[in-house]
C-alpha atoms as a PDB file:
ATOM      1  CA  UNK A   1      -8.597   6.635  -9.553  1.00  0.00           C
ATOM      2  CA  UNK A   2     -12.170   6.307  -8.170  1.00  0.00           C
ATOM      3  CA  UNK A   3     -13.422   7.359 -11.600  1.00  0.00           C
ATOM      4  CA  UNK A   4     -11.337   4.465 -13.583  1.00  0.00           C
ATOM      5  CA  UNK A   5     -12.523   1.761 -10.683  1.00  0.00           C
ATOM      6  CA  UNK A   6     -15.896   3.216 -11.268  1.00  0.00           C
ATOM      7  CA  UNK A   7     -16.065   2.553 -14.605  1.00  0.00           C
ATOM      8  CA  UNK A   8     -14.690  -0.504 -14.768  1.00  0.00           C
ATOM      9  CA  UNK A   9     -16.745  -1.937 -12.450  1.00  0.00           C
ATOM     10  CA  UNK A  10     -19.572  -0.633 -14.514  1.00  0.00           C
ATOM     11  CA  UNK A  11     -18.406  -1.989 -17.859  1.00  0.00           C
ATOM     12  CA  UNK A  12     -17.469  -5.664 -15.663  1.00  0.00           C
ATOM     13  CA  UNK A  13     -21.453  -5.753 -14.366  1.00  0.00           C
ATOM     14  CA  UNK A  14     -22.917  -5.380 -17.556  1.00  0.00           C
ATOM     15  CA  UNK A  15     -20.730  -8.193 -19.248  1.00  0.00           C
ATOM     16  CA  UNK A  16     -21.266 -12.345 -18.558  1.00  0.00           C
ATOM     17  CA  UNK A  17     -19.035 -14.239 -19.485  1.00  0.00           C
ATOM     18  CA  UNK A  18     -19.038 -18.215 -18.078  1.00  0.00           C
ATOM     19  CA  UNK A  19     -15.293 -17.996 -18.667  1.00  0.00           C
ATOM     20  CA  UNK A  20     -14.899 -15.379 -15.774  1.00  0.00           C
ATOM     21  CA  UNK A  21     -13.869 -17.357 -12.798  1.00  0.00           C
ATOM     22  CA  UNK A  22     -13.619 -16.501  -9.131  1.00  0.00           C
ATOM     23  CA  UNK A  23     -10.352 -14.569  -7.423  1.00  0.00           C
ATOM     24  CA  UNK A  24      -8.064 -16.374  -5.789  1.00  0.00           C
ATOM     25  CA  UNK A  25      -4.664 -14.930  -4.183  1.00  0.00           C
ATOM     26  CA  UNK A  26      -2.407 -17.038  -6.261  1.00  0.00           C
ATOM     27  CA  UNK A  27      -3.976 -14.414  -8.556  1.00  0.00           C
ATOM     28  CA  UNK A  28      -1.403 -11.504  -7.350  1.00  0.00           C
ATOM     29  CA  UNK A  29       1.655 -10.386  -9.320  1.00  0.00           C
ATOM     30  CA  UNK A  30       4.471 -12.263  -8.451  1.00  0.00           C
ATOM     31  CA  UNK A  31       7.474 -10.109  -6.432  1.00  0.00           C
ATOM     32  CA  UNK A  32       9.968  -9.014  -8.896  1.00  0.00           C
ATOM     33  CA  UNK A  33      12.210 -11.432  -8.536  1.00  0.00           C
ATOM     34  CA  UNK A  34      10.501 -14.423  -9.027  1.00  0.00           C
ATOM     35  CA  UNK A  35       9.918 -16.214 -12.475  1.00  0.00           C
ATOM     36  CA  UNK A  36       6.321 -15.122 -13.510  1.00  0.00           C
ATOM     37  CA  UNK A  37       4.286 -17.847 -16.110  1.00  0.00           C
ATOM     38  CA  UNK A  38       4.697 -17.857 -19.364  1.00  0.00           C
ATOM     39  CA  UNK A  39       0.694 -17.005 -20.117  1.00  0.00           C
ATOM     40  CA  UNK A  40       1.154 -14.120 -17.356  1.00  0.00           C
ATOM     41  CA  UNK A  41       1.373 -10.753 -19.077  1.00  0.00           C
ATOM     42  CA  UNK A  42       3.767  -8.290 -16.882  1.00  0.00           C
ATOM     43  CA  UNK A  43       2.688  -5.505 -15.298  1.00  0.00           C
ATOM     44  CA  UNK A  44       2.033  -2.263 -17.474  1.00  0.00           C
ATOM     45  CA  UNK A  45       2.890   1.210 -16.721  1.00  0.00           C
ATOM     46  CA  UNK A  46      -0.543   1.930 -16.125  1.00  0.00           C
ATOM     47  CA  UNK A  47      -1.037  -0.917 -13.483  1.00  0.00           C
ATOM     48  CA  UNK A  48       1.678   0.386 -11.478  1.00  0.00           C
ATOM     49  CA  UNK A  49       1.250   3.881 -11.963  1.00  0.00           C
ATOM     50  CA  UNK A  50      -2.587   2.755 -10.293  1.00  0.00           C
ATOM     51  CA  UNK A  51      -1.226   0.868  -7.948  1.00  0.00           C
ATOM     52  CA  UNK A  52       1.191   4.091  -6.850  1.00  0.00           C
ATOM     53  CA  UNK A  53      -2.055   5.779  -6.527  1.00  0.00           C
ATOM     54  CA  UNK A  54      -3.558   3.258  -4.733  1.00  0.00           C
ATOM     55  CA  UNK A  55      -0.256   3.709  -2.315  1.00  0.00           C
ATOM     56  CA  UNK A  56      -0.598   6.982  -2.130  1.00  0.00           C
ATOM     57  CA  UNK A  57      -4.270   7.677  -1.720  1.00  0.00           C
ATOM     58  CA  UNK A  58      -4.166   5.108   1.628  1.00  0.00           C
ATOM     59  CA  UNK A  59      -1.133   6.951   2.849  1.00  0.00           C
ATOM     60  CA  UNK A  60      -3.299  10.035   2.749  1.00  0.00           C
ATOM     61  CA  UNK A  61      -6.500   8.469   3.949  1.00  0.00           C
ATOM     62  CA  UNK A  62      -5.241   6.243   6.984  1.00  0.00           C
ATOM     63  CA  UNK A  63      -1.701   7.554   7.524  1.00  0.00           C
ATOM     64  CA  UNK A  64      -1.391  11.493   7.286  1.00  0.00           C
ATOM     65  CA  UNK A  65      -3.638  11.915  10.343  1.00  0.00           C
ATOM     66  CA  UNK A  66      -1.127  11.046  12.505  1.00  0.00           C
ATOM     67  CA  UNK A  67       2.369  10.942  10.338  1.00  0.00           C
ATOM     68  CA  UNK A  68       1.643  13.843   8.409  1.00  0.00           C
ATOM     69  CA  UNK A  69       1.861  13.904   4.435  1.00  0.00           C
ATOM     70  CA  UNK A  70       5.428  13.206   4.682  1.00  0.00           C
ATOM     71  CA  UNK A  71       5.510  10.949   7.460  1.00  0.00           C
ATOM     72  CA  UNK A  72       7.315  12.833  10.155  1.00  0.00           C
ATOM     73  CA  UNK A  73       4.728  12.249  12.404  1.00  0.00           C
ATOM     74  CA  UNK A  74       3.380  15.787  12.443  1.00  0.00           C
ATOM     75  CA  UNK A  75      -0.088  15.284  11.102  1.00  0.00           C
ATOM     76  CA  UNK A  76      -3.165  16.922  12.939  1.00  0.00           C
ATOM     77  CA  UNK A  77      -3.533  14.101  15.512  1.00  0.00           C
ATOM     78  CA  UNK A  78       0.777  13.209  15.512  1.00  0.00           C
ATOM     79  CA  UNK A  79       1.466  14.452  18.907  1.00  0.00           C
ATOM     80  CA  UNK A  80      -1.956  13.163  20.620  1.00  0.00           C
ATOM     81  CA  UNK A  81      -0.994   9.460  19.059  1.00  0.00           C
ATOM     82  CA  UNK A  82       2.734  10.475  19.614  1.00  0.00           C
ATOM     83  CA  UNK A  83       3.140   8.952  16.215  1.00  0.00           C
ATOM     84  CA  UNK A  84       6.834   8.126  14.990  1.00  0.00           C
ATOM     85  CA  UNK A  85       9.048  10.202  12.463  1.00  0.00           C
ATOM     86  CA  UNK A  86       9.122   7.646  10.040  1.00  0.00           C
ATOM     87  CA  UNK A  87      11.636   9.685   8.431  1.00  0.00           C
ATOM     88  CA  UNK A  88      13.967   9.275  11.044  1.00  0.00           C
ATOM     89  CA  UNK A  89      17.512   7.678   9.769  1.00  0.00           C
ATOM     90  CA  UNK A  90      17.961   6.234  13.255  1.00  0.00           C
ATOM     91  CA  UNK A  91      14.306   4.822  13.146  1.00  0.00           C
ATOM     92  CA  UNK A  92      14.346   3.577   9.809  1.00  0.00           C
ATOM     93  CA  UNK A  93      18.063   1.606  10.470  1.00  0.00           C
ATOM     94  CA  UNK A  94      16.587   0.014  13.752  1.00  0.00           C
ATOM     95  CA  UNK A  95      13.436  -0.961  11.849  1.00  0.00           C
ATOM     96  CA  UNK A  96      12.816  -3.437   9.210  1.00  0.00           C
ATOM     97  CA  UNK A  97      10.195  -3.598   6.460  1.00  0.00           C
ATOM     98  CA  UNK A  98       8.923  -6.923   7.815  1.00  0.00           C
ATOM     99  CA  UNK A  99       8.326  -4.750  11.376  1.00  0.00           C
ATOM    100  CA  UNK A 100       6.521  -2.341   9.517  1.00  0.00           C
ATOM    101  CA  UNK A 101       4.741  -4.479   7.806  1.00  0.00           C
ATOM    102  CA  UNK A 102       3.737  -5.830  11.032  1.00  0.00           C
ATOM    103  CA  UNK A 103       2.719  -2.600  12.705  1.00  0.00           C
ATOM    104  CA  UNK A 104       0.185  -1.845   9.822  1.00  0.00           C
ATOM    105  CA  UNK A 105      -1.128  -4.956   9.474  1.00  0.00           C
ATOM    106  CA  UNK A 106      -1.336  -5.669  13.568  1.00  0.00           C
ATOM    107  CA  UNK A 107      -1.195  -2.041  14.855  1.00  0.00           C
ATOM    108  CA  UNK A 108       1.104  -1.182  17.086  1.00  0.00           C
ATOM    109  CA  UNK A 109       0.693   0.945  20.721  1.00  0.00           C
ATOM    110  CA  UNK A 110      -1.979   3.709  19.630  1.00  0.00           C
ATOM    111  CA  UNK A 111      -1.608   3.087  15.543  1.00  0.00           C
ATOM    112  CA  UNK A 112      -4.860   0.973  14.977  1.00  0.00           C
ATOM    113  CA  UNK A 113      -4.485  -2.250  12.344  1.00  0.00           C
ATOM    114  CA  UNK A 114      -5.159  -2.446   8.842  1.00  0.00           C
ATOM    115  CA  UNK A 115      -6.646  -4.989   6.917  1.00  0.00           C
ATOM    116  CA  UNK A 116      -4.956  -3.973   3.426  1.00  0.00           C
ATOM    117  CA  UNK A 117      -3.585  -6.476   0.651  1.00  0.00           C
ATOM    118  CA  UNK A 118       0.211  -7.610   0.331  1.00  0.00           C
ATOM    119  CA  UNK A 119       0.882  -5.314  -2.264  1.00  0.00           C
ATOM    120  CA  UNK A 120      -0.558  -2.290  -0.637  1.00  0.00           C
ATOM    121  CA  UNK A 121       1.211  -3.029   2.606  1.00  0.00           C
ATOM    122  CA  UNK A 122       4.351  -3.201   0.528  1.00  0.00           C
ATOM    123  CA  UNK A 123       3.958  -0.202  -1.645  1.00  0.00           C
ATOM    124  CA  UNK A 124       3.275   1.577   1.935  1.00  0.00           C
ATOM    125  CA  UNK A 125       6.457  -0.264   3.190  1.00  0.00           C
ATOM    126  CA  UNK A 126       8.368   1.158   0.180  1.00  0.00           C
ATOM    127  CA  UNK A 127       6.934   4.985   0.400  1.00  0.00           C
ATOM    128  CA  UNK A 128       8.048   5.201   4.246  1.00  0.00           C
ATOM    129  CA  UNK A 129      11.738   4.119   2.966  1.00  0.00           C
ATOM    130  CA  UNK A 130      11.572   6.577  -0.073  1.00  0.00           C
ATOM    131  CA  UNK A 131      11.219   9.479   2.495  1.00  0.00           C
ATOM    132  CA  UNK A 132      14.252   8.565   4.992  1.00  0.00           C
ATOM    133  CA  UNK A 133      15.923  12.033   5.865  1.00  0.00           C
ATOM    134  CA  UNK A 134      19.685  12.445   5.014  1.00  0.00           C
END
């Protein structure tokens, strides 16, 4: 993933174009289940199969630590942070995604905040429901 952002960056400095303009958020996919603009192409396979990686690579990067790879809060520092079992069917029916959403954008007791975009907080959001234990 660092490769392809590597080299894309790479090929993007070397080009000008006066067409390029700047980013603004209304420049985001739109959620599912809103109508998207006609002149908006939809998202490929490879987009979201980056943006899964994206996901995932945070997960393992700011998450694992404490949550472990599979989020049952028994990564190396879990029990010093007393992090949660997100897995947890009792924790995950008491707690919605906007509450999650919450705790990594705001942090919550010992779980520091993260400054992340929408769609990362959401893919996040959506990986922590994937794992909920039978």
């Amino acid at each position: 993933m660092q490769k392809l952002l590597a080299a894309a960056l790479l090929c993007l400095s070397g080009c000008r174009n006066d067409a390029v303009r700047e980013w603004t958020p209304a420049d985001h996919d739109l959620p599912p289940n809103a109508a998207a603009a006609p002149s908006r192409p939809s998202q490929s396979s490879a987009s979201v199969d980056a943006q899964a990686e994206m996901v995932e690579l945070t997960w393992q990067r700011q998450c694992a630590s404490c949550h472990g790879r599979e989020g049952r809060g028994d990564g190396p520092q879990g029990a010093q942070t007393q992090a949660a079992n997100l897995t947890d069917a009792a924790w995950q029916a008491r707690t919605s995604d906007a509450q999650m959403s919450a705790a990594i954008t705001g942090g919550k007791g010992r779980m520091p905040r993260f400054e992340l975009p929408p769609p990362l907080v959401d893919g996040l959001v959506k990986r922590i429901r994937a794992r909920r234990a039978p």
